[in-house]
PDB file of N, CA and C in Angstrom:
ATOM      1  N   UNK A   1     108.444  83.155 120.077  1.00  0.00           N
ATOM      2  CA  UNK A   1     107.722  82.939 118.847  1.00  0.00           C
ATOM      3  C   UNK A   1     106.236  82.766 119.182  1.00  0.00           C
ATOM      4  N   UNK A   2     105.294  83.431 118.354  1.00  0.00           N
ATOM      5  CA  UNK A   2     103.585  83.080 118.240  1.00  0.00           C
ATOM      6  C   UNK A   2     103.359  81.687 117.559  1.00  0.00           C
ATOM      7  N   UNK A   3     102.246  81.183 118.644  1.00  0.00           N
ATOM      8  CA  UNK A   3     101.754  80.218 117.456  1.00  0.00           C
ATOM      9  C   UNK A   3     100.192  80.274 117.618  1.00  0.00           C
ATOM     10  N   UNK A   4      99.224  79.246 117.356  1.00  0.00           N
ATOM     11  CA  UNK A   4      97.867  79.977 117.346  1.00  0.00           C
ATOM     12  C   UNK A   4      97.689  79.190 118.888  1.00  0.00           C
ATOM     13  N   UNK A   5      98.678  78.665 119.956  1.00  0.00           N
ATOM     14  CA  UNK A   5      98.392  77.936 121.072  1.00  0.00           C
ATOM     15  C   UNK A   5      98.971  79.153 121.906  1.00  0.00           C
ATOM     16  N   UNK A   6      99.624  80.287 121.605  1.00  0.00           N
ATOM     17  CA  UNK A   6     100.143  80.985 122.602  1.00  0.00           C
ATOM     18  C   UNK A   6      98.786  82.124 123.478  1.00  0.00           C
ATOM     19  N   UNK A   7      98.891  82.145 124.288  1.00  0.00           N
ATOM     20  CA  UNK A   7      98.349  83.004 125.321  1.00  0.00           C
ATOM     21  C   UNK A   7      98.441  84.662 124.982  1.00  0.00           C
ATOM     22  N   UNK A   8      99.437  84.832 124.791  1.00  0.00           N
ATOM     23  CA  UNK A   8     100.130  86.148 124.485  1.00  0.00           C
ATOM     24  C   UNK A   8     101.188  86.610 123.790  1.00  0.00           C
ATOM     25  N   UNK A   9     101.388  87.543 123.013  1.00  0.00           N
ATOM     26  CA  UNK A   9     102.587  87.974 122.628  1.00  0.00           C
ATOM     27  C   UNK A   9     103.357  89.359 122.563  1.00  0.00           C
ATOM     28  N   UNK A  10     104.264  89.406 122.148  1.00  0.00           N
ATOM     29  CA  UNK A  10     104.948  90.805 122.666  1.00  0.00           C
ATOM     30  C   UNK A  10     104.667  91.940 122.004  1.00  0.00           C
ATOM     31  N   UNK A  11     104.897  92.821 122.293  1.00  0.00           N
ATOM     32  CA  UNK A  11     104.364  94.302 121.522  1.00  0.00           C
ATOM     33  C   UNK A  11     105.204  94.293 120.371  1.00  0.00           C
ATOM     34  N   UNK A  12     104.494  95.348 119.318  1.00  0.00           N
ATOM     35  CA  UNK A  12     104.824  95.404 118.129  1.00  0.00           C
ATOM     36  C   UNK A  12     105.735  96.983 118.666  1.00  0.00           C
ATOM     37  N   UNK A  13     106.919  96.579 118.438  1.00  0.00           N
ATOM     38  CA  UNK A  13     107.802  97.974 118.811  1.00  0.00           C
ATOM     39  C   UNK A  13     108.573  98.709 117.324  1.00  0.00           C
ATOM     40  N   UNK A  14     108.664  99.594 117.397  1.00  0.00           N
ATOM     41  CA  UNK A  14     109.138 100.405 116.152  1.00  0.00           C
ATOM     42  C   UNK A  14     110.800  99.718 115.129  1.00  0.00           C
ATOM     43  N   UNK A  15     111.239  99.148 116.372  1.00  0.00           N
ATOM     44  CA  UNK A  15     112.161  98.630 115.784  1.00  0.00           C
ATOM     45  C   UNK A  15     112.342  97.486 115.085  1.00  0.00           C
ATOM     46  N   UNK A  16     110.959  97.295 115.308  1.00  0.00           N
ATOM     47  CA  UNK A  16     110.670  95.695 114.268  1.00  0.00           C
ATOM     48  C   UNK A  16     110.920  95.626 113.240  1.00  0.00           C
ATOM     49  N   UNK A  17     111.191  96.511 111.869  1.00  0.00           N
ATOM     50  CA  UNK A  17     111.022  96.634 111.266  1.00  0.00           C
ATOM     51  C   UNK A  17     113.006  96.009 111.011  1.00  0.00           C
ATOM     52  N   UNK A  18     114.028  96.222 112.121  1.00  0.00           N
ATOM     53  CA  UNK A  18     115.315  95.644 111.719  1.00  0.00           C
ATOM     54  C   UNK A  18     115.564  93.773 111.410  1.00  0.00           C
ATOM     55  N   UNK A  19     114.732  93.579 112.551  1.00  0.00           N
ATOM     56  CA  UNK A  19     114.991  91.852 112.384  1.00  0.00           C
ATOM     57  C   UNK A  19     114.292  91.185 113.009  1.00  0.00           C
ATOM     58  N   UNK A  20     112.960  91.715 113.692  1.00  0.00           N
ATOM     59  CA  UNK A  20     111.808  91.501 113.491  1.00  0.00           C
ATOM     60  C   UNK A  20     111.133  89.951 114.334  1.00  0.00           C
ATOM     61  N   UNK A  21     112.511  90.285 115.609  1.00  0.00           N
ATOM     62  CA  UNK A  21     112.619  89.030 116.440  1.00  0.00           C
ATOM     63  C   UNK A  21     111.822  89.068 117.871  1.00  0.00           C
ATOM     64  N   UNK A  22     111.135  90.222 117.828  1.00  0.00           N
ATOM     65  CA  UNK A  22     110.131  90.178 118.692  1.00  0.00           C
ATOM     66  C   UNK A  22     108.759  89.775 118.913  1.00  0.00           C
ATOM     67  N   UNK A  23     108.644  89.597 117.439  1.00  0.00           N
ATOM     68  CA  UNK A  23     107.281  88.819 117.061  1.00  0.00           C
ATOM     69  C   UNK A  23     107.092  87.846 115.932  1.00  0.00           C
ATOM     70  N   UNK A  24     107.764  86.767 115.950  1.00  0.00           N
ATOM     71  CA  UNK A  24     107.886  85.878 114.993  1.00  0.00           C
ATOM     72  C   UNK A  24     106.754  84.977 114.731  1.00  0.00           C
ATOM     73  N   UNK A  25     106.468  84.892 114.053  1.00  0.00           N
ATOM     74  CA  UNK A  25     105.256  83.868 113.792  1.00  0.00           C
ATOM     75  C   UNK A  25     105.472  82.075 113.328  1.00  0.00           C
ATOM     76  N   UNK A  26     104.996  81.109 114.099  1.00  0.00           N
ATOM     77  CA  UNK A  26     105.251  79.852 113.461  1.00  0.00           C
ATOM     78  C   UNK A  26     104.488  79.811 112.504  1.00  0.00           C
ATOM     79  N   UNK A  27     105.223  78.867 111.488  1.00  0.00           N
ATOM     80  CA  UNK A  27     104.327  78.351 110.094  1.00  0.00           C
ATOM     81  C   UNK A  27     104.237  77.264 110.211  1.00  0.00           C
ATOM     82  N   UNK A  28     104.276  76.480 111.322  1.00  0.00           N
ATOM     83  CA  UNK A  28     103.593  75.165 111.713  1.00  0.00           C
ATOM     84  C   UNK A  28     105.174  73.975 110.890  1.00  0.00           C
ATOM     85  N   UNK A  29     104.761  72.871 111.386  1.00  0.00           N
ATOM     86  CA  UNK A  29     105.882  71.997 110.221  1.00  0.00           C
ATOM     87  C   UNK A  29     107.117  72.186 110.670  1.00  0.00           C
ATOM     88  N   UNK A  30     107.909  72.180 109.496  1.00  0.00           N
ATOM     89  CA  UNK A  30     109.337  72.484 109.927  1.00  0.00           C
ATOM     90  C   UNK A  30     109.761  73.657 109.402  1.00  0.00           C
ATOM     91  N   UNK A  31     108.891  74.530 109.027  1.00  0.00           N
ATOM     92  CA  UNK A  31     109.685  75.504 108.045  1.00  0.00           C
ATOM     93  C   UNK A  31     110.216  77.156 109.310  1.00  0.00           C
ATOM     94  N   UNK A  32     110.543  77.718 109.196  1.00  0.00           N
ATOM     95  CA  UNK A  32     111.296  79.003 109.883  1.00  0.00           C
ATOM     96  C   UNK A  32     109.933  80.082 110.286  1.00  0.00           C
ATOM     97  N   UNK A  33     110.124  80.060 110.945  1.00  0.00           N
ATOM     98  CA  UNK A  33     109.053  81.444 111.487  1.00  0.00           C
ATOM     99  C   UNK A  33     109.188  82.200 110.771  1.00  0.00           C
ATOM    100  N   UNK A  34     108.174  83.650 110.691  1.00  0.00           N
ATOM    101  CA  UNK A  34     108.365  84.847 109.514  1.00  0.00           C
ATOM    102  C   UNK A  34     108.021  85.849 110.492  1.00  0.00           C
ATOM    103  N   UNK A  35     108.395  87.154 109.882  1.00  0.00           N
ATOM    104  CA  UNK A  35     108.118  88.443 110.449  1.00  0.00           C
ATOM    105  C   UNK A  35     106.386  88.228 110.111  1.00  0.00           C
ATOM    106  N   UNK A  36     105.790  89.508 111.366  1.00  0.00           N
ATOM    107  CA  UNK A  36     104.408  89.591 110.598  1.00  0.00           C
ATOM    108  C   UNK A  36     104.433  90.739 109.213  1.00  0.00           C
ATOM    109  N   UNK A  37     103.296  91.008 108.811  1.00  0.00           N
ATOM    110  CA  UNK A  37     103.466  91.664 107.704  1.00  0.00           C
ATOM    111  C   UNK A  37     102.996  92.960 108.000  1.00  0.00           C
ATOM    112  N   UNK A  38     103.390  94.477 107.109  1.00  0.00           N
ATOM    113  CA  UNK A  38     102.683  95.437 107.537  1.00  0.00           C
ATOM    114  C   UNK A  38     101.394  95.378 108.215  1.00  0.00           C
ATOM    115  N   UNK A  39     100.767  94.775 107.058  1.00  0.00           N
ATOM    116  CA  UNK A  39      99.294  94.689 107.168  1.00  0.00           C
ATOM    117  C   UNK A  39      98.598  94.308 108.477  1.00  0.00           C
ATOM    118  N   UNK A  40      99.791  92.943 108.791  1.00  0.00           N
ATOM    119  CA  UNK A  40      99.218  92.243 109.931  1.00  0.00           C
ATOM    120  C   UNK A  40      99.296  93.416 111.263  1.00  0.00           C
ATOM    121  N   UNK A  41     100.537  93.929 111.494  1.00  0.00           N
ATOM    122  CA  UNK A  41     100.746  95.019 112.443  1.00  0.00           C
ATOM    123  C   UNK A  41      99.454  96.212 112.553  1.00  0.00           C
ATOM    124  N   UNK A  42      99.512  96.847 111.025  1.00  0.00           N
ATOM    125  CA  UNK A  42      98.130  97.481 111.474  1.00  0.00           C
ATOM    126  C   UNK A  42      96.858  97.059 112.073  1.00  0.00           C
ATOM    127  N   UNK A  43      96.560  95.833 111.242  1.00  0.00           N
ATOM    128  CA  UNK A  43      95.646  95.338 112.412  1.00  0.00           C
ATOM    129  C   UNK A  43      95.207  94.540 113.467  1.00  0.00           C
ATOM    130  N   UNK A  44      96.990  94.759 114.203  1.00  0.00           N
ATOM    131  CA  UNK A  44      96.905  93.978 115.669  1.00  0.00           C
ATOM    132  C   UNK A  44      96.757  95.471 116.720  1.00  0.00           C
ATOM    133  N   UNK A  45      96.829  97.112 115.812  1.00  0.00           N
ATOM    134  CA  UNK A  45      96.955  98.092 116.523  1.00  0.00           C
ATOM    135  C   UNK A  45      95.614  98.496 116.020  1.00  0.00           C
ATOM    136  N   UNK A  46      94.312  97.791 115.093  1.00  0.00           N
ATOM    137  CA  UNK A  46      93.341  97.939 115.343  1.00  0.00           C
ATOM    138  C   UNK A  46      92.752  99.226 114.088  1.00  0.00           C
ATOM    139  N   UNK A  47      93.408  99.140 113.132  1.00  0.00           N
ATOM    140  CA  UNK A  47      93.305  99.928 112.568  1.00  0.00           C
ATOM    141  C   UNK A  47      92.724  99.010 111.275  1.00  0.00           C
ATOM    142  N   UNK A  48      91.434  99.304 110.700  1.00  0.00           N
ATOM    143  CA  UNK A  48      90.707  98.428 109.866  1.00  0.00           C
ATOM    144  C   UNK A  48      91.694  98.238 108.323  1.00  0.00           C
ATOM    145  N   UNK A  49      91.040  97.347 107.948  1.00  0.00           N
ATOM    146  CA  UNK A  49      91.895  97.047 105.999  1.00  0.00           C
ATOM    147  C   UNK A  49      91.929  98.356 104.953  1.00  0.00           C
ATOM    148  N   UNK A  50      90.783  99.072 105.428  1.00  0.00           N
ATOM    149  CA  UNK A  50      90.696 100.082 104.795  1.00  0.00           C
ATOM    150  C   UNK A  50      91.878 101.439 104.374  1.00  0.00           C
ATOM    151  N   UNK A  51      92.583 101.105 105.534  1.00  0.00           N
ATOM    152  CA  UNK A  51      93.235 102.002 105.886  1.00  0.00           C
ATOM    153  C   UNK A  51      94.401 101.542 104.844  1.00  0.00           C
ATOM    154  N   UNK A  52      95.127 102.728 104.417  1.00  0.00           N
ATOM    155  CA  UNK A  52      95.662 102.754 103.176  1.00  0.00           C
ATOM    156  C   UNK A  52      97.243 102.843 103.788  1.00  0.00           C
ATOM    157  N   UNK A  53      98.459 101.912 103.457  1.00  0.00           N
ATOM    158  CA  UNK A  53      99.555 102.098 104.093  1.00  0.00           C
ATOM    159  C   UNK A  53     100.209 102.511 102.926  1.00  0.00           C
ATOM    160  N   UNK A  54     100.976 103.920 102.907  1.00  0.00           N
ATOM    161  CA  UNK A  54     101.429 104.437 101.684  1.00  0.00           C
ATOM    162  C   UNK A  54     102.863 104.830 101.371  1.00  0.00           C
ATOM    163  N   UNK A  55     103.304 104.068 103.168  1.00  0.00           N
ATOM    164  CA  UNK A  55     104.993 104.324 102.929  1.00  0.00           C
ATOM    165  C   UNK A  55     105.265 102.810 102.831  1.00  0.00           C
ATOM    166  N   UNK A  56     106.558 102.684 103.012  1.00  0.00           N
ATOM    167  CA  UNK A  56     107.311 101.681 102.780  1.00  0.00           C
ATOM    168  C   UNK A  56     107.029 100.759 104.249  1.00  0.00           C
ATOM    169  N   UNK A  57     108.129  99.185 103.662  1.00  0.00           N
ATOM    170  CA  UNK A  57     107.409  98.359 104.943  1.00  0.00           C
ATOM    171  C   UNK A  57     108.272  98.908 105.912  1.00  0.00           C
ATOM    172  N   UNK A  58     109.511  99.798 105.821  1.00  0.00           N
ATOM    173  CA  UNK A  58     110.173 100.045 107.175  1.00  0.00           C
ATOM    174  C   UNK A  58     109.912 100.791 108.185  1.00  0.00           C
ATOM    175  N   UNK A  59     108.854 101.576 107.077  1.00  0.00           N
ATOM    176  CA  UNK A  59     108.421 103.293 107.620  1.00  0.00           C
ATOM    177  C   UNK A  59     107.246 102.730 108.523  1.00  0.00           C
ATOM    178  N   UNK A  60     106.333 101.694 107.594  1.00  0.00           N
ATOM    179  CA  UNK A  60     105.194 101.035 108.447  1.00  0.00           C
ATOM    180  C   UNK A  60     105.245 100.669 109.568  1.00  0.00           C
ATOM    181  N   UNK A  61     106.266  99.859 109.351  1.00  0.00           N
ATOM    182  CA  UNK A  61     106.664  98.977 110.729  1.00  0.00           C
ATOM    183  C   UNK A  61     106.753 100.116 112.044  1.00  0.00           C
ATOM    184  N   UNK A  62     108.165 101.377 111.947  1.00  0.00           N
ATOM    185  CA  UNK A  62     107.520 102.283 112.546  1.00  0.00           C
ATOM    186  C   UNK A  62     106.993 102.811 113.195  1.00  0.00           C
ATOM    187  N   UNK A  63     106.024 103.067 112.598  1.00  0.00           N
ATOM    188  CA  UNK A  63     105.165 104.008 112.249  1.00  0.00           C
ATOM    189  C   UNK A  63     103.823 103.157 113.214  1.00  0.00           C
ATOM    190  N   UNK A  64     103.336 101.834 112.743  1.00  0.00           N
ATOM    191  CA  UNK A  64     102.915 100.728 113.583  1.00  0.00           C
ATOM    192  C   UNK A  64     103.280 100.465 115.291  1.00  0.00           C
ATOM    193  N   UNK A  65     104.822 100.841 115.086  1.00  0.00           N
ATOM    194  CA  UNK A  65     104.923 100.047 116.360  1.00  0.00           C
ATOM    195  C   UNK A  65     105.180 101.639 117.525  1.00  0.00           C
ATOM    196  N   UNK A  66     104.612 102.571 116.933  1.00  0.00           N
ATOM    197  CA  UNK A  66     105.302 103.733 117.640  1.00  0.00           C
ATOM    198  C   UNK A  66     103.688 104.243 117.915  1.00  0.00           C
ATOM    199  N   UNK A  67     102.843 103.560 117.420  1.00  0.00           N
ATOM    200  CA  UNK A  67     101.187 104.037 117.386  1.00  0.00           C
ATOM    201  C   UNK A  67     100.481 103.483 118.627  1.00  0.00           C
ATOM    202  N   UNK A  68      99.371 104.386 118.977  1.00  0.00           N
ATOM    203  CA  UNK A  68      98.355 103.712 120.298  1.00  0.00           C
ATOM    204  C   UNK A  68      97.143 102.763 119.572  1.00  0.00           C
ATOM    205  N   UNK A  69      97.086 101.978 120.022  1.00  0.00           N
ATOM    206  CA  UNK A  69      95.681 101.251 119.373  1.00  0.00           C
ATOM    207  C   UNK A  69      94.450 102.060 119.513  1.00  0.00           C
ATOM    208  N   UNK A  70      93.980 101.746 117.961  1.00  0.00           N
ATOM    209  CA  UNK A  70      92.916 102.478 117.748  1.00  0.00           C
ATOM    210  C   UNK A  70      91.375 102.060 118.966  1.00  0.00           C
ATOM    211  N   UNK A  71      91.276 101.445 119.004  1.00  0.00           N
ATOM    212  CA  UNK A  71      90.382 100.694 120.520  1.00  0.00           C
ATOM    213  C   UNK A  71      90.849 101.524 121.241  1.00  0.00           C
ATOM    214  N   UNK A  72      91.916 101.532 121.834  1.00  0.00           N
ATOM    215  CA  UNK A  72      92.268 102.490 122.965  1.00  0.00           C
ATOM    216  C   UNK A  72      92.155 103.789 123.153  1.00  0.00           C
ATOM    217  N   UNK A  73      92.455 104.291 122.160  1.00  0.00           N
ATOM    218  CA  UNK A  73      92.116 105.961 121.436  1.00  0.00           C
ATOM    219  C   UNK A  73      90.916 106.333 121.517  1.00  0.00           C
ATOM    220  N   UNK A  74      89.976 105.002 121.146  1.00  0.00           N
ATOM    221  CA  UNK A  74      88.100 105.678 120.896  1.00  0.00           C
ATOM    222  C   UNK A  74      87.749 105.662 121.959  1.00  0.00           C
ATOM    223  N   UNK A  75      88.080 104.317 123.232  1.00  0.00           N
ATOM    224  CA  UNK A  75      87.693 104.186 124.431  1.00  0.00           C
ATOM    225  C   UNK A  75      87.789 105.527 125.313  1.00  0.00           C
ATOM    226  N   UNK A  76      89.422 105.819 125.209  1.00  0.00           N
ATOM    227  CA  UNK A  76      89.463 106.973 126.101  1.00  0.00           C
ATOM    228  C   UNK A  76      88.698 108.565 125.610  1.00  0.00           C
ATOM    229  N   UNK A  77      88.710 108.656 124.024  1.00  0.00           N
ATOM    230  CA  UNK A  77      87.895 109.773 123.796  1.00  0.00           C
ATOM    231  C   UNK A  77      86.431 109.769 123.934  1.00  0.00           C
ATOM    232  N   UNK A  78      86.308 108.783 124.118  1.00  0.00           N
ATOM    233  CA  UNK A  78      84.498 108.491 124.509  1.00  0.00           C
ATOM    234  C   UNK A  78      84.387 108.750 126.266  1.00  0.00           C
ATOM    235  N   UNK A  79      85.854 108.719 126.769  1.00  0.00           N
ATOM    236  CA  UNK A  79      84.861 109.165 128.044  1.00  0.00           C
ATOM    237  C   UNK A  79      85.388 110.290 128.223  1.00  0.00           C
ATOM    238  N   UNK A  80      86.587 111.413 127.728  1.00  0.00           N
ATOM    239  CA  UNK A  80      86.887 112.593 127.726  1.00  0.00           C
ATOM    240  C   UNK A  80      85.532 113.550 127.405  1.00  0.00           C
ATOM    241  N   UNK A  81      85.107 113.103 126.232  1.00  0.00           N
ATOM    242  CA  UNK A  81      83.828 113.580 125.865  1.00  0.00           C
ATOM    243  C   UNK A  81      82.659 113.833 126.936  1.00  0.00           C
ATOM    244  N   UNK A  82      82.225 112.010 127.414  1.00  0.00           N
ATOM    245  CA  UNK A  82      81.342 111.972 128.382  1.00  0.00           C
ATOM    246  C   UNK A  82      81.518 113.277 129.552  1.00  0.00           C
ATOM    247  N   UNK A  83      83.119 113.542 130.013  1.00  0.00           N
ATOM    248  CA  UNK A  83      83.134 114.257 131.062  1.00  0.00           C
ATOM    249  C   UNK A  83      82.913 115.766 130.455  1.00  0.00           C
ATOM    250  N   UNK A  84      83.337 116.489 129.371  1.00  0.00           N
ATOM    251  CA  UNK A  84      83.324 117.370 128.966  1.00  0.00           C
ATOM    252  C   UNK A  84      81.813 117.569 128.776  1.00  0.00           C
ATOM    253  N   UNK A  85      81.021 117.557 128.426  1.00  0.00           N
ATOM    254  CA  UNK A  85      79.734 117.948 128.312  1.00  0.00           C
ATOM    255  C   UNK A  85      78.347 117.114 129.906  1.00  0.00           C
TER     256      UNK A  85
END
């Protein structure tokens, strides 16, 4: 389980979307941890608010956990580039 004291947590994998026990979040207190939310997934893979999620939360989830982070994507095309020219 995440809480805001943890160090690290586990990847957001496609199958999250069944029971969502790979990344649970505390709600502090006594109450039950929760899945994160689409939303939250997109932007732990870095993909801004803007970005419009237009399937469902299962497809998201997915779809999320089957994606490269956007950071990672610009990093490496910024130096593909650099070498190409």
């Amino acid at each position: 389980m995440f809480t805001q004291n943890s160090s690290y947590t586990n990847t957001i994998s496609a199958r999250y979307y069944k029971d969502g026990s790979e990344i649970l979040i505390s709600q502090g207190d006594s109450r039950n941890p929760r899945k994160i939310t689409p939303r939250e997934a997109a932007r732990l893979q870095g993909f801004n608010d803007n970005f419009k999620i237009v399937v469902s939360d299962l497809q998201a989830y997915k779809q999320f956990g089957n994606s490269v982070s956007v950071p990672v994507v610009r990093s490496i095309a910024k130096k593909l580039v650099y070498y190409l020219y």
